[in-house]
Protein backbone atom coordinates (compact mmCIF):
# COMPACT_ATOMS: atom_id res chain seq x y z
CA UNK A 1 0.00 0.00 0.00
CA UNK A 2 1.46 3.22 -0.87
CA UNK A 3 0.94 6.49 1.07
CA UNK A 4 -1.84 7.82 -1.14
CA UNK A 5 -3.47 4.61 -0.31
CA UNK A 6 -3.10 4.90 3.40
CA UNK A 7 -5.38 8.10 3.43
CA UNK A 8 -7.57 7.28 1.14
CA UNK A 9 -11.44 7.20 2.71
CA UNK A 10 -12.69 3.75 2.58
CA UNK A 11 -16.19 2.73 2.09
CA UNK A 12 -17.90 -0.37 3.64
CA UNK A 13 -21.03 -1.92 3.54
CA UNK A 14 -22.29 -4.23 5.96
CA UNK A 15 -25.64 -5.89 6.66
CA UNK A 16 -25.29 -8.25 2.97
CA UNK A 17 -27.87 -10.66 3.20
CA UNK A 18 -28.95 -11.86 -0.76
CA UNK A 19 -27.53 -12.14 -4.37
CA UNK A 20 -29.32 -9.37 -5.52
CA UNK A 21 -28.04 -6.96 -3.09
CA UNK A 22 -24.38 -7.88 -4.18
CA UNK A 23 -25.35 -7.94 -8.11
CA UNK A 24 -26.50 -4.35 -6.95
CA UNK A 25 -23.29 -3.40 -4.82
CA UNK A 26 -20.61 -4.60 -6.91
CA UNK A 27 -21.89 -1.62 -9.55
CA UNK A 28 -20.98 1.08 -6.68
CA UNK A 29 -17.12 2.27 -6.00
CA UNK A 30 -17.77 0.50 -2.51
CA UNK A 31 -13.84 -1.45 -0.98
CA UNK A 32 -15.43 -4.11 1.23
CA UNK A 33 -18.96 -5.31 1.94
CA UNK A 34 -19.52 -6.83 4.95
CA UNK A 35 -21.74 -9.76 6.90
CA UNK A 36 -23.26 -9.61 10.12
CA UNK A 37 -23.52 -12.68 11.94
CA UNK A 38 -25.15 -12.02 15.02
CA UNK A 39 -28.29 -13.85 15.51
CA UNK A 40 -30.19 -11.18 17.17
CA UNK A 41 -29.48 -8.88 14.03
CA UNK A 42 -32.61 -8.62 11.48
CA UNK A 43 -29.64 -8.83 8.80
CA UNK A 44 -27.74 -11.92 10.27
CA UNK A 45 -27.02 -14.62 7.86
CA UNK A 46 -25.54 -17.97 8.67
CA UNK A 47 -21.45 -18.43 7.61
CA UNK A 48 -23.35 -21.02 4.69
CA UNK A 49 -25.06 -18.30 3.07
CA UNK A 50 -21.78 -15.81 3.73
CA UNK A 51 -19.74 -18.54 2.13
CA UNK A 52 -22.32 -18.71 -1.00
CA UNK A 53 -22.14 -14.81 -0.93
CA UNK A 54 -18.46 -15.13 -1.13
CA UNK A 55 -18.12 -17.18 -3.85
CA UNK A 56 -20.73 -15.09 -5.96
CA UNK A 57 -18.67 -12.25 -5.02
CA UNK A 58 -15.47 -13.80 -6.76
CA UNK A 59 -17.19 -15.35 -9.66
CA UNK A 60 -18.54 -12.23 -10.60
CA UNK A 61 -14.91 -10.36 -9.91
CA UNK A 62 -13.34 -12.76 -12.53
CA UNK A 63 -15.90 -11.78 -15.16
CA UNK A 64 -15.00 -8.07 -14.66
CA UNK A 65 -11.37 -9.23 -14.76
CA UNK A 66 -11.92 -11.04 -18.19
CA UNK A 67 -13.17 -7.99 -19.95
C-alpha cells in the first residue's frame, strides 16, 4: 500500500444478506462489503449463506477481470 493509499477514505457496507443486493453493490465504487452474523441482528445470515455470498462475489470479480 502506498501512502496515497493509506489516506484514502474507505467505504464499507455491511448488513449483505442476498444475491441481488451484491449484483446491486458490486456496480458502486464500494472497498469491502460486509456480513453480520449475530443472531439477534434482522440482517444476520448464517457463515453457509456468507460462504455462497463469497463465492458469488469472486465469480462475478473474474468476469470483470476477463473484460
Amino acid at each position: 500500500m502506498n501512502l496515497e493509499d493509506k489516506d484514502k477514505l474507505r467505504i464499507k457496507v455491511c448488513g449483505i444478506t442476498t444475491f441481488k443486493e451484491v449484483e446491486e453493490l458490486i456496480k458502486l465504487p464500494i472497498d469491502y462489503l460486509g456480513f453480520i452474523f449475530v443472531e439477534k441482528s434482522k440482517r444476520h445470515i448464517t457463515a453457509d449463506k456468507a460462504k455462497q455470498l463469497v463465492s458469488f462475489i469472486k465469480e462475478i470479480q473474474r468476469c470483470f477481470l476477463k473484460k
